[in-house]
C-alpha atoms as a PDB file:
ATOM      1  CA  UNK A   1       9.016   3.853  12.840  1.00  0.00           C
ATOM      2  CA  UNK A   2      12.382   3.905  13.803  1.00  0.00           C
ATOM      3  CA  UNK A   3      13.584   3.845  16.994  1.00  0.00           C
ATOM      4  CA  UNK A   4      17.231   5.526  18.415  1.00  0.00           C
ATOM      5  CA  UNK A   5      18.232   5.263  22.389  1.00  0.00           C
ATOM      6  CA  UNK A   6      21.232   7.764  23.694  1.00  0.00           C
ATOM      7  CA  UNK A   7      21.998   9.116  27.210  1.00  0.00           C
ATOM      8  CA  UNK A   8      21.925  12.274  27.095  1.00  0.00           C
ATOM      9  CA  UNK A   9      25.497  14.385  28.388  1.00  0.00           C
ATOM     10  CA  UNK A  10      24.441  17.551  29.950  1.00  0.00           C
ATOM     11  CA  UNK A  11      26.886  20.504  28.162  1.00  0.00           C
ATOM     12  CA  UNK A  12      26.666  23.653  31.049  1.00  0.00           C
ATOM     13  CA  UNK A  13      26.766  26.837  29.212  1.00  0.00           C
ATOM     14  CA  UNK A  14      29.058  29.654  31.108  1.00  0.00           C
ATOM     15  CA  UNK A  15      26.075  31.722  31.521  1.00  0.00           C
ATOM     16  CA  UNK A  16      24.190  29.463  33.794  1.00  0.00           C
ATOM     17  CA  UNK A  17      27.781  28.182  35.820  1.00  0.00           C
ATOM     18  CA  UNK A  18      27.161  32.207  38.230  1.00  0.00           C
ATOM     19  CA  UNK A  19      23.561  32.083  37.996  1.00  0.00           C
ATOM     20  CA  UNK A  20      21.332  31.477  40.798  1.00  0.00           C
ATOM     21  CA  UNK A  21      19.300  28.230  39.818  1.00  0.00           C
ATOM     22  CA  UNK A  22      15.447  28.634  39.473  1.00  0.00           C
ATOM     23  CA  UNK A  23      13.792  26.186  42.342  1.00  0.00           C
ATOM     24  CA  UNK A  24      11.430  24.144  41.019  1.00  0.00           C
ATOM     25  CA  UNK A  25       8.424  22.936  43.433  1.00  0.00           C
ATOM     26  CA  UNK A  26       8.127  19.213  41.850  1.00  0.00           C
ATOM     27  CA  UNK A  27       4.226  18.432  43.209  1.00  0.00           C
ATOM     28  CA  UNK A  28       3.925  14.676  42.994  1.00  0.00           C
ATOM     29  CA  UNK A  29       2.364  11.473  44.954  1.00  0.00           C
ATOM     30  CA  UNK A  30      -1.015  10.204  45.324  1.00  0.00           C
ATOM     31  CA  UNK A  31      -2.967   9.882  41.785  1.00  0.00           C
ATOM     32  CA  UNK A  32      -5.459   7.916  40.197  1.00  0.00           C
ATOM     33  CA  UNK A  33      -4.887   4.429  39.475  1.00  0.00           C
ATOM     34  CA  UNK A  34      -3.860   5.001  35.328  1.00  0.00           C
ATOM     35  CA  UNK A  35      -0.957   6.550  36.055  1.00  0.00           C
ATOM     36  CA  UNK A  36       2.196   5.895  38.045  1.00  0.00           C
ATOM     37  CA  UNK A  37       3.486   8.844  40.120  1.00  0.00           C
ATOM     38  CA  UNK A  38       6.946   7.090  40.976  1.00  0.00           C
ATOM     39  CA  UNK A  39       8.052   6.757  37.423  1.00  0.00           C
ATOM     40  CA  UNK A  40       6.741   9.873  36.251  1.00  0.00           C
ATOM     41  CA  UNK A  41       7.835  12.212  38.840  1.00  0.00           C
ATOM     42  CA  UNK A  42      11.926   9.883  38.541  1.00  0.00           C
ATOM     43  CA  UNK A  43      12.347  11.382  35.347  1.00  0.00           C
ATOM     44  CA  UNK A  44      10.466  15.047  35.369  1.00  0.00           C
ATOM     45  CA  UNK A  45      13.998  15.385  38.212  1.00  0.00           C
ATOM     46  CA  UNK A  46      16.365  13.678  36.320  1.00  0.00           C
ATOM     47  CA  UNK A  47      15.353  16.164  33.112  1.00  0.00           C
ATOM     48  CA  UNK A  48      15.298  19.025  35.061  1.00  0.00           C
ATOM     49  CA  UNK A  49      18.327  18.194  37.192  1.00  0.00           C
ATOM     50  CA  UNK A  50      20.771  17.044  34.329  1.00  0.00           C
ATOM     51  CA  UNK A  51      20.671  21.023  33.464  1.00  0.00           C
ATOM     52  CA  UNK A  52      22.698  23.123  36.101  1.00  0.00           C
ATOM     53  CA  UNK A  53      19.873  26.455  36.184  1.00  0.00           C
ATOM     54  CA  UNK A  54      17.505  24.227  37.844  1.00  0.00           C
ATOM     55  CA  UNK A  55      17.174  22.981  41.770  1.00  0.00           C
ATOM     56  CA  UNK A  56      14.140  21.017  42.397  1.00  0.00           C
ATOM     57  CA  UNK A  57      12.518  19.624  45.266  1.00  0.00           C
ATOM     58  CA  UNK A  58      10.002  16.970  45.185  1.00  0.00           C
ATOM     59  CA  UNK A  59       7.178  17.541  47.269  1.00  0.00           C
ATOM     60  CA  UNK A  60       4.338  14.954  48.223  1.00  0.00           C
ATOM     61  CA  UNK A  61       1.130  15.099  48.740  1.00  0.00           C
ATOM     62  CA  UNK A  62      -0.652  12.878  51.342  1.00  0.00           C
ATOM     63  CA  UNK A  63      -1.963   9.219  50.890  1.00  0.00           C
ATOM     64  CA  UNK A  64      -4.584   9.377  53.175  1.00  0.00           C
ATOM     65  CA  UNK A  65      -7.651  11.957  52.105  1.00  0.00           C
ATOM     66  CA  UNK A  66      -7.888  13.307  55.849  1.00  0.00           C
ATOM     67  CA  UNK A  67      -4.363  14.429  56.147  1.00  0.00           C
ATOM     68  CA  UNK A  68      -5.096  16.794  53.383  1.00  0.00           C
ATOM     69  CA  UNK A  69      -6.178  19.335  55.960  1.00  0.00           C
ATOM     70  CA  UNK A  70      -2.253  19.569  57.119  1.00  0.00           C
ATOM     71  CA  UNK A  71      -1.163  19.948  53.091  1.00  0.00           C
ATOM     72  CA  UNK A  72       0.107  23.102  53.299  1.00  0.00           C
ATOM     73  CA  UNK A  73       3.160  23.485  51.156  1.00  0.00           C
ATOM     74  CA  UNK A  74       5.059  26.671  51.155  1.00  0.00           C
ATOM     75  CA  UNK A  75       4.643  27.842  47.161  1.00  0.00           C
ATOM     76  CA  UNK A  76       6.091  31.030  48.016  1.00  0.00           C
ATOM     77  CA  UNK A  77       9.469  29.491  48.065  1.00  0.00           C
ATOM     78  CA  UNK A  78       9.341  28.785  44.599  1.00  0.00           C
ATOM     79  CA  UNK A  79      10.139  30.492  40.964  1.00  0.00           C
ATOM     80  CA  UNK A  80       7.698  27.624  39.659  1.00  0.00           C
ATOM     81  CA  UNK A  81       5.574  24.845  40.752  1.00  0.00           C
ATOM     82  CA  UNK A  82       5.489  21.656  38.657  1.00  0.00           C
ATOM     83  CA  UNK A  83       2.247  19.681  38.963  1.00  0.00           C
ATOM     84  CA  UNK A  84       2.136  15.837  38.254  1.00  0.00           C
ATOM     85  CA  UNK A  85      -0.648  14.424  40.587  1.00  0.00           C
ATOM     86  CA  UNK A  86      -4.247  13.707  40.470  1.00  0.00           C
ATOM     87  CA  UNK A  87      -5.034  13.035  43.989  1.00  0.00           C
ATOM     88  CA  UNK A  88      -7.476  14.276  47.210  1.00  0.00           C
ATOM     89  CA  UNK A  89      -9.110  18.102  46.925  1.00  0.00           C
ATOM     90  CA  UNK A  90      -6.749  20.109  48.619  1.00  0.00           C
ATOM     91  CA  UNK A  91      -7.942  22.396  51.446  1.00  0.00           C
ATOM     92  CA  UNK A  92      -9.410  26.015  50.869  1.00  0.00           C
ATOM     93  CA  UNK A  93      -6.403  27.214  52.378  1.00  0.00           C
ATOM     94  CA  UNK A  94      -4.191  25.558  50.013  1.00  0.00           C
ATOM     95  CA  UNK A  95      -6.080  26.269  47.336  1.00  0.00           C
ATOM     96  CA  UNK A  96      -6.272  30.088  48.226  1.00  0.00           C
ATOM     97  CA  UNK A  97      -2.270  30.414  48.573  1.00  0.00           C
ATOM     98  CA  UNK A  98      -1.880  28.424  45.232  1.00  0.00           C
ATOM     99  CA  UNK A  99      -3.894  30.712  43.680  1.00  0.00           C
ATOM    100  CA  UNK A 100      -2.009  34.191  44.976  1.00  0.00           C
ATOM    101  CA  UNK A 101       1.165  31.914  44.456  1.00  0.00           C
ATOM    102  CA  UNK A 102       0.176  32.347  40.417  1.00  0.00           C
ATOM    103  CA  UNK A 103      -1.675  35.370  40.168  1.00  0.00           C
ATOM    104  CA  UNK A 104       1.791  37.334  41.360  1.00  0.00           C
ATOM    105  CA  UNK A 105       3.836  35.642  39.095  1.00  0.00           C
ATOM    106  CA  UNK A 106       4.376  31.934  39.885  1.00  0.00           C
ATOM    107  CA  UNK A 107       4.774  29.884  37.152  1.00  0.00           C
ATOM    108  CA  UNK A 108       3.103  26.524  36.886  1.00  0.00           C
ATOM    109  CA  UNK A 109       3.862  23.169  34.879  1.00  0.00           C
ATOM    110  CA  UNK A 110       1.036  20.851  34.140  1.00  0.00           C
ATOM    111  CA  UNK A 111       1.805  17.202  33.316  1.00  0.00           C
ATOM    112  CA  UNK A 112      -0.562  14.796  31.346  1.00  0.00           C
ATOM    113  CA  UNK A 113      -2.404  13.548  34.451  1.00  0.00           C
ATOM    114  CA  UNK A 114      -2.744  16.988  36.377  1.00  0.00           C
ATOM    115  CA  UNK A 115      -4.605  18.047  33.473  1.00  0.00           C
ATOM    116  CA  UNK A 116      -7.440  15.355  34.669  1.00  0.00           C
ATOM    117  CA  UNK A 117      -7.511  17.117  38.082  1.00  0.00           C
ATOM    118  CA  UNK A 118     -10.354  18.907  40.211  1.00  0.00           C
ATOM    119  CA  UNK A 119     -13.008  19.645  37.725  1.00  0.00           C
ATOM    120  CA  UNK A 120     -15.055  21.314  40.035  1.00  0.00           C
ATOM    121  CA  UNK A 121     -12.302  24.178  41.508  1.00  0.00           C
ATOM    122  CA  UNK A 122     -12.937  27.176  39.294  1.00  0.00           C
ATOM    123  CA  UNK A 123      -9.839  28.937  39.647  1.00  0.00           C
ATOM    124  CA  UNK A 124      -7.237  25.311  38.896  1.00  0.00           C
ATOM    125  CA  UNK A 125      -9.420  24.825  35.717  1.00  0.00           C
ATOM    126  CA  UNK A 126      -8.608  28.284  34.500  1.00  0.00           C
ATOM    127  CA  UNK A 127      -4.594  28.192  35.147  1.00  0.00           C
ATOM    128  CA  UNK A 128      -4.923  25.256  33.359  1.00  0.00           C
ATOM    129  CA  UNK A 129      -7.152  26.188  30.546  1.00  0.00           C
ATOM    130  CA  UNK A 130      -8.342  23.102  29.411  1.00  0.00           C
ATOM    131  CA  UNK A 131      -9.329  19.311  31.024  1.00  0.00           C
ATOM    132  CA  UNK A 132     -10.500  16.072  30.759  1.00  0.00           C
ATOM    133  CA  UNK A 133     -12.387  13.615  32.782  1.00  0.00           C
ATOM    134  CA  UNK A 134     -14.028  13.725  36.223  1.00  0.00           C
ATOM    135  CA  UNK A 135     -17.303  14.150  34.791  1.00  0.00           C
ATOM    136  CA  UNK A 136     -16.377  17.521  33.057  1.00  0.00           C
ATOM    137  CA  UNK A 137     -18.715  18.513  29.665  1.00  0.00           C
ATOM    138  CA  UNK A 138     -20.398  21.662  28.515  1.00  0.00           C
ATOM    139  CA  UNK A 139     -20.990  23.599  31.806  1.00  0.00           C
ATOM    140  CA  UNK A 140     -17.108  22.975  32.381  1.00  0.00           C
ATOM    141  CA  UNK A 141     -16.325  25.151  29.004  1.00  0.00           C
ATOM    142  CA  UNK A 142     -16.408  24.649  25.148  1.00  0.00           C
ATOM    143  CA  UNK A 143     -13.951  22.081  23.387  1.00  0.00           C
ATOM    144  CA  UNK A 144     -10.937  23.562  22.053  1.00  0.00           C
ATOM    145  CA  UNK A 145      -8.623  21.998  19.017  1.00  0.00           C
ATOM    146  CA  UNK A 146      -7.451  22.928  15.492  1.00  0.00           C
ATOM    147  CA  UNK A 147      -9.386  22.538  11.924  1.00  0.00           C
ATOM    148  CA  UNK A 148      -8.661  24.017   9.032  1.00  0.00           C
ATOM    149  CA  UNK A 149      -6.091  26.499   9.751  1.00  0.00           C
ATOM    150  CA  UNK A 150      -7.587  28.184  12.994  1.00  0.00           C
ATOM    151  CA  UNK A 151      -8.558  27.317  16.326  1.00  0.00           C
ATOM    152  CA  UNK A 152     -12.027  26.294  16.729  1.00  0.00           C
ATOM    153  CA  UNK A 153     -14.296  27.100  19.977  1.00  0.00           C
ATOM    154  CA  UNK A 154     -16.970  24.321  20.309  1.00  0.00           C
ATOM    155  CA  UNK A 155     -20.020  24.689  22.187  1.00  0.00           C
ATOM    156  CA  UNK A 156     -21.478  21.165  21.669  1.00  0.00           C
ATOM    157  CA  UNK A 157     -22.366  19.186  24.541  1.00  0.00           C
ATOM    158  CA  UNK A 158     -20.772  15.915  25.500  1.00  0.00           C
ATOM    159  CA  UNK A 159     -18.245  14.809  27.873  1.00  0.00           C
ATOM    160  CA  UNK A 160     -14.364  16.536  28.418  1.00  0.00           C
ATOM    161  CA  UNK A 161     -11.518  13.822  27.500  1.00  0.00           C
ATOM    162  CA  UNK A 162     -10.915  10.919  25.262  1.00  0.00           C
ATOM    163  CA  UNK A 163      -7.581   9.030  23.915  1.00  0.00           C
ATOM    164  CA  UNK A 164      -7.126   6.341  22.138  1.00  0.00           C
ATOM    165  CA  UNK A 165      -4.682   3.425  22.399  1.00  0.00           C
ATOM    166  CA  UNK A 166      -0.987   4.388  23.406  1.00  0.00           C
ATOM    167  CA  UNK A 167       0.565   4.697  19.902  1.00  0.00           C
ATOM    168  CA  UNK A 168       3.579   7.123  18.105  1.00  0.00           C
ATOM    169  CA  UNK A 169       1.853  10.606  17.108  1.00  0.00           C
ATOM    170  CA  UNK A 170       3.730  13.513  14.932  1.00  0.00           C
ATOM    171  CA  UNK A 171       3.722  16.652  16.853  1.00  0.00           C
ATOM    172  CA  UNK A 172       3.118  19.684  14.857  1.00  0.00           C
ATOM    173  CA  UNK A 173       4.488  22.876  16.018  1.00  0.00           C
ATOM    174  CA  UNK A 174       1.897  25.932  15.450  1.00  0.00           C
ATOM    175  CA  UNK A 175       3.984  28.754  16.892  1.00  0.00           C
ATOM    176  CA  UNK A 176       7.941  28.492  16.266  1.00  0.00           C
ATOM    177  CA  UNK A 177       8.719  31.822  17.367  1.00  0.00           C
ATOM    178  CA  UNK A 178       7.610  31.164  20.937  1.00  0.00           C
ATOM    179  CA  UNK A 179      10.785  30.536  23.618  1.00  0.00           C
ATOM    180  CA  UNK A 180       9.520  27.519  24.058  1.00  0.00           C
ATOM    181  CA  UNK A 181      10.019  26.264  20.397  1.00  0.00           C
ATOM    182  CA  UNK A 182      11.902  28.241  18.460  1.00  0.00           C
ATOM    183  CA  UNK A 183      14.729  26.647  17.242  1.00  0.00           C
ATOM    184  CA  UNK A 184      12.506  23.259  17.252  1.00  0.00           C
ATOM    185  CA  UNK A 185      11.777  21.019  14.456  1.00  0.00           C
ATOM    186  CA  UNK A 186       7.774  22.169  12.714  1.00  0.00           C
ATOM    187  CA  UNK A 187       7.586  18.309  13.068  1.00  0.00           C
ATOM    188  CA  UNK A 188       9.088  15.505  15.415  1.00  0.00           C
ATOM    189  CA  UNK A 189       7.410  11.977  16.029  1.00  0.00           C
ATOM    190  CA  UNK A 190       6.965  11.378  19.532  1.00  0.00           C
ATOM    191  CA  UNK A 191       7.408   8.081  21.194  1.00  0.00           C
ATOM    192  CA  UNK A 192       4.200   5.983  22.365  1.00  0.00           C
ATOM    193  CA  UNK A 193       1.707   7.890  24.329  1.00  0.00           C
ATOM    194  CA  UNK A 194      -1.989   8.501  25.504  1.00  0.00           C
ATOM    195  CA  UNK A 195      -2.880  11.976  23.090  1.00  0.00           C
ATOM    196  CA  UNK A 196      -5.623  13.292  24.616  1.00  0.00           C
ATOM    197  CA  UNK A 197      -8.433  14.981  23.015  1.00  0.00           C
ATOM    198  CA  UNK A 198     -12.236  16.492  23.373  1.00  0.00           C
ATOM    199  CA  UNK A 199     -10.376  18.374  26.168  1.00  0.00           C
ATOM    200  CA  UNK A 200     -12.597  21.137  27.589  1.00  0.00           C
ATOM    201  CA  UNK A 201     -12.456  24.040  29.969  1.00  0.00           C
ATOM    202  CA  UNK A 202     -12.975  27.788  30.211  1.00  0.00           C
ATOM    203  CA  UNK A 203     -10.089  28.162  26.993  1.00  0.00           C
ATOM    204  CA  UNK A 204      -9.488  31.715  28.602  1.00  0.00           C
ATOM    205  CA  UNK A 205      -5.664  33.542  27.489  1.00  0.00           C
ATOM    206  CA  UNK A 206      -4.367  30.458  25.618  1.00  0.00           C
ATOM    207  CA  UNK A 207      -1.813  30.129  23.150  1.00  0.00           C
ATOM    208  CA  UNK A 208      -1.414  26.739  21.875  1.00  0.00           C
ATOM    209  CA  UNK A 209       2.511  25.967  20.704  1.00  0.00           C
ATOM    210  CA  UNK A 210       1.380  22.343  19.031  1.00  0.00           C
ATOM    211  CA  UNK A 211      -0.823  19.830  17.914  1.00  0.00           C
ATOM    212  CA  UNK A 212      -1.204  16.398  16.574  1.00  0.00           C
ATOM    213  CA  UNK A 213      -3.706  14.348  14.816  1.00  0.00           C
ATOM    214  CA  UNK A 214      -5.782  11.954  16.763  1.00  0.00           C
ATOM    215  CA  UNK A 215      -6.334   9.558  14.489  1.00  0.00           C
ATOM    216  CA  UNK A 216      -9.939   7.484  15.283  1.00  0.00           C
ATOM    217  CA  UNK A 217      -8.317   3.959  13.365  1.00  0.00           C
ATOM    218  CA  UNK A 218      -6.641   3.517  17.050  1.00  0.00           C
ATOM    219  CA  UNK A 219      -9.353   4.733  18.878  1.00  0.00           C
ATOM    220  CA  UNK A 220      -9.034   8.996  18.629  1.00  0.00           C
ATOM    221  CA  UNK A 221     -10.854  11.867  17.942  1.00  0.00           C
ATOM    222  CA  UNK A 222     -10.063  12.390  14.558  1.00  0.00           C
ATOM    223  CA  UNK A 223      -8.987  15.815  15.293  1.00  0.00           C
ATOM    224  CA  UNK A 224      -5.986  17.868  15.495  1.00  0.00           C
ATOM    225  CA  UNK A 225      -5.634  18.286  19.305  1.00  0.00           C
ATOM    226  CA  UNK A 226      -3.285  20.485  21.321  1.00  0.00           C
ATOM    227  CA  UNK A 227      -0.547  18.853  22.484  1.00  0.00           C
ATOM    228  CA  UNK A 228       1.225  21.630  24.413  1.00  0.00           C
ATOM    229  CA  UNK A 229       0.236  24.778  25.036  1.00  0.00           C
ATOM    230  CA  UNK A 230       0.596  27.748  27.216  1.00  0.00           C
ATOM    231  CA  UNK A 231      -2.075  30.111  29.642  1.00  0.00           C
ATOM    232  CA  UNK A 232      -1.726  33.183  31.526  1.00  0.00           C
ATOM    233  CA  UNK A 233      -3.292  33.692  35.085  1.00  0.00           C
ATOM    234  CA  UNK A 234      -2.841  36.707  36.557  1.00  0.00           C
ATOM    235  CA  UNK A 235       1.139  37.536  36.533  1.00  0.00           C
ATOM    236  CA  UNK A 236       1.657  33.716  36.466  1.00  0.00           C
ATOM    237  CA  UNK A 237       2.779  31.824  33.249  1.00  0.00           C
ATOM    238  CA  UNK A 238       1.216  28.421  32.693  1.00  0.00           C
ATOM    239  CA  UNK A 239       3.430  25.537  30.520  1.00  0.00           C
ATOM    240  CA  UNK A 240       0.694  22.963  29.969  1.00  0.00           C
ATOM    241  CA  UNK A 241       1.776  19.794  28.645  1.00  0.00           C
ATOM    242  CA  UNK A 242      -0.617  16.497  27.464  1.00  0.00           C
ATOM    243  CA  UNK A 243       2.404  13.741  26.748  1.00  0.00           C
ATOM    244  CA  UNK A 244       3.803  11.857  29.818  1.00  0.00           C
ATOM    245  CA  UNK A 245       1.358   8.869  30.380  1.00  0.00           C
ATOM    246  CA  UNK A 246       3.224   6.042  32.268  1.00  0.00           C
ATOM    247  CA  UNK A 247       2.576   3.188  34.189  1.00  0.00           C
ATOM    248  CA  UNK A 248       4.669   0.511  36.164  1.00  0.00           C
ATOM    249  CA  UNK A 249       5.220  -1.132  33.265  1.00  0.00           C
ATOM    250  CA  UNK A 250       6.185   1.021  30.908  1.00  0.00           C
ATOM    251  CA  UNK A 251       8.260   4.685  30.646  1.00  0.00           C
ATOM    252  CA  UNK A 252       9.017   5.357  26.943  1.00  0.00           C
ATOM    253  CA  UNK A 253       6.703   8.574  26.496  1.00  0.00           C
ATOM    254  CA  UNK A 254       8.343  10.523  29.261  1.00  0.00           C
ATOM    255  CA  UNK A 255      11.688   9.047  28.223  1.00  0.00           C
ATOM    256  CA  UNK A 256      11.383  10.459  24.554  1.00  0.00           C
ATOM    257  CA  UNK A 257      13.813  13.871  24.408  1.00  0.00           C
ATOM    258  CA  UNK A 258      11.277  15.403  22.643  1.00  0.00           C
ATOM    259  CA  UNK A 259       8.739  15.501  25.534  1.00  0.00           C
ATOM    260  CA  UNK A 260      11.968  15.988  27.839  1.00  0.00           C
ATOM    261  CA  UNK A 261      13.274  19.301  25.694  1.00  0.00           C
ATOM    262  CA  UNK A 262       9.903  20.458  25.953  1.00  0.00           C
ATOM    263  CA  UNK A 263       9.189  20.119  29.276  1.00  0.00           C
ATOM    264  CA  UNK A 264      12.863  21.529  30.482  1.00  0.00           C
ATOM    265  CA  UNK A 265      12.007  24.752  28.255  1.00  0.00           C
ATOM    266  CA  UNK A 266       8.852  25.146  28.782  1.00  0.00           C
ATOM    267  CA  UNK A 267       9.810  25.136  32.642  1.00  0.00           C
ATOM    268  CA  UNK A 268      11.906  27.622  32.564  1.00  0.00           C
ATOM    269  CA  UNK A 269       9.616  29.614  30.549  1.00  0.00           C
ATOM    270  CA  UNK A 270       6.727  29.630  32.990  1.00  0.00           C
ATOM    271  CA  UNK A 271       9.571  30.615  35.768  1.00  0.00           C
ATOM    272  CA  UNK A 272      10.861  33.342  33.918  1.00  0.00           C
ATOM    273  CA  UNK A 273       9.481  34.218  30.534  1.00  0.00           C
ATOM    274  CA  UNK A 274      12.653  33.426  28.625  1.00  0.00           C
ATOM    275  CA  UNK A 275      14.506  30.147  27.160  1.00  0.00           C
ATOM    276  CA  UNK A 276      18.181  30.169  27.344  1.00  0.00           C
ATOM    277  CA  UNK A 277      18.382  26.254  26.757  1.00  0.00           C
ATOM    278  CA  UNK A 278      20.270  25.460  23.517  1.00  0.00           C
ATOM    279  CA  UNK A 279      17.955  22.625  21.744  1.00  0.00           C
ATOM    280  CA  UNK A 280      20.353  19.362  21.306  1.00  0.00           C
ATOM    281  CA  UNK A 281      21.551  18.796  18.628  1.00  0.00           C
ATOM    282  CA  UNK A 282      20.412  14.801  18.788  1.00  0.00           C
ATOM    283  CA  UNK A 283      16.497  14.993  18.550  1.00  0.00           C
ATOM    284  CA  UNK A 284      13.396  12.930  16.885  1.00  0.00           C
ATOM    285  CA  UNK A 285      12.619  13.630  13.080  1.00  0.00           C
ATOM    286  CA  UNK A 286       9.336  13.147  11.670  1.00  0.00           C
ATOM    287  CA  UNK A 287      10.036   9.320  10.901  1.00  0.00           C
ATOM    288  CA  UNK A 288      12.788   8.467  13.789  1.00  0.00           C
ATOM    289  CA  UNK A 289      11.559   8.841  17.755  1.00  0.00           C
ATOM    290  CA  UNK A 290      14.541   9.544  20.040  1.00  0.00           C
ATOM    291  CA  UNK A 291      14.945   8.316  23.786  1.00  0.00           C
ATOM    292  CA  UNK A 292      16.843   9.309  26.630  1.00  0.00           C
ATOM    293  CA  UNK A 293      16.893   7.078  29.890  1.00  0.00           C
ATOM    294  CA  UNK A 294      17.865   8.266  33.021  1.00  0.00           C
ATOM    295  CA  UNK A 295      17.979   4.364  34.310  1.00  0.00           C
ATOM    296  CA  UNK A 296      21.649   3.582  34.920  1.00  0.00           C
ATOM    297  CA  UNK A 297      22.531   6.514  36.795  1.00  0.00           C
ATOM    298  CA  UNK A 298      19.227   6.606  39.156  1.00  0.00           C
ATOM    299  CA  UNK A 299      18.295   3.557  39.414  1.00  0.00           C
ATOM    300  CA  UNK A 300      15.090   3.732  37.970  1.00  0.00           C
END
């Protein structure tokens, strides 16, 4: 595998220089102990911010479980809502206004560990479309991956989420038509990361944009498993991405400018249903991961 670094410069097309930017709700903070919010949440703003059409506020939730009752943040203000935490249940009220917030056109950005999030609330499991962990199997929906040529729907019972260890994985786009990746590469290596697999969940209005292989020598599925893919709730448009696991110690998957493209597109996607982002023209090949860090100007 070989291995380029590069900081990325930011070229501003004319068209976005008059347009109003699209405010980005960045939902970050408390989260399980496998992931680190801080690091995560550093550079999902520095990739959105280094592009002019986006503004984006970062907004925490609480530490403590019983100030969840007072978590009450205003979605409404918001083209999109970006969600990278796996904390405390939020309240019914919350939930209830997250819910409208999406099913009248809010767009929503899952990240890696926000896909592990509140198995048991009907409604966040079917913006999200699939899930993993917190004691999710068959009652939580079928398994959902590609064999063969074609999606498969699986019924069997076991449990919802698996990865193996953190190692490179190709990326294979399904869909290069979509705004999201058209213009892409069909294939791109992505730098080291947790792929997650046997995801599972009520599958409902999905359209999956890529996959890789989960390979079981490192501890996998042995499947191809969606990578990134997208869901419709309502008038809301879901960008739903797997890639992103980090920890104090380490950064490179959410550094590597093919999860950052993605994620920067597929934001303004679920905000407005179109991609005006021109894809760089410095990006991973199938044999060469790419990385862009953030660290010397943020002081990450």
């Amino acid at each position: 595998m070989k291995l380029k670094i590069l900081l990325l410069i930011c070229i501003v097309p004319i068209w976005c220089l008059n347009a109003k930017p699209i405010k980005v709700m960045l939902l970050t903070g408390k989260t399980d102990r496998a992931h680190n919010w801080e690091v995560t949440s550093s550079y999902l703003k520095s990739t959105l911010d280094q592009h002019a059409i986006f503004a984006t506020d970062v907004v925490l939730v609480p530490t403590v479980e019983d100030s969840m009752k007072y978590f009450e943040p205003d979605f409404s203000k918001y083209k999109v809502v970006v969600l990278a935490q796996n904390g405390f249940e939020w309240s019914e009220k919350t939930k209830i206004a997250f819910v409208e917030f999406v099913k009248k056109g809010g767009g929503v950005v899952v990240i890696h560990e926000a896909n592990n999030s509140y198995p048991n609330w009907k409604e966040y499991n079917q913006i999200t479309g699939l899930g993993g962990w917190g004691g999710r199997n068959e009652k939580s929906g079928p398994y959902y991956y590609w064999k063969n040529g074609e999606y498969i729907t699986d019924n069997s019972p076991g449990a919802g989420g698996k990865h193996g260890k953190r190692v490179p994985y190709v990326i294979n786009v399904r869909d290069q038509e979509h705004p999201i990746t058209k213009g892409l590469p069909s294939k791109w290596l992505h730098q080291n990361d947790e792929l997650y697999g046997n995801l599972r969940g009520p599958a409902e209005n999905i359209h999956v944009l890529a996959t890789a292989y989960s390979d079981s020598t490192s501890g996998g599925t042995g499947k191809e498993e969606l990578v990134f893919f997208t869901v419709t709730y309502g008038k809301g448009r879901i960008y739903h991405t797997v890639m992103g696991h980090t920890n104090a110690k380490f950064a490179d998957s959410v550094q590597d400018v093919g999860f950052q493209v993605t994620f920067s597109r597929g934001t303004e996607w679920a905000a407005t249903g179109k991609v005006k982002q021109k894809v760089p023209t410095a990006f991973p090949t199938e044999t060469s991961v790419l990385l862009n860090d953030f660290s010397e100007k943020d002081g990450l």
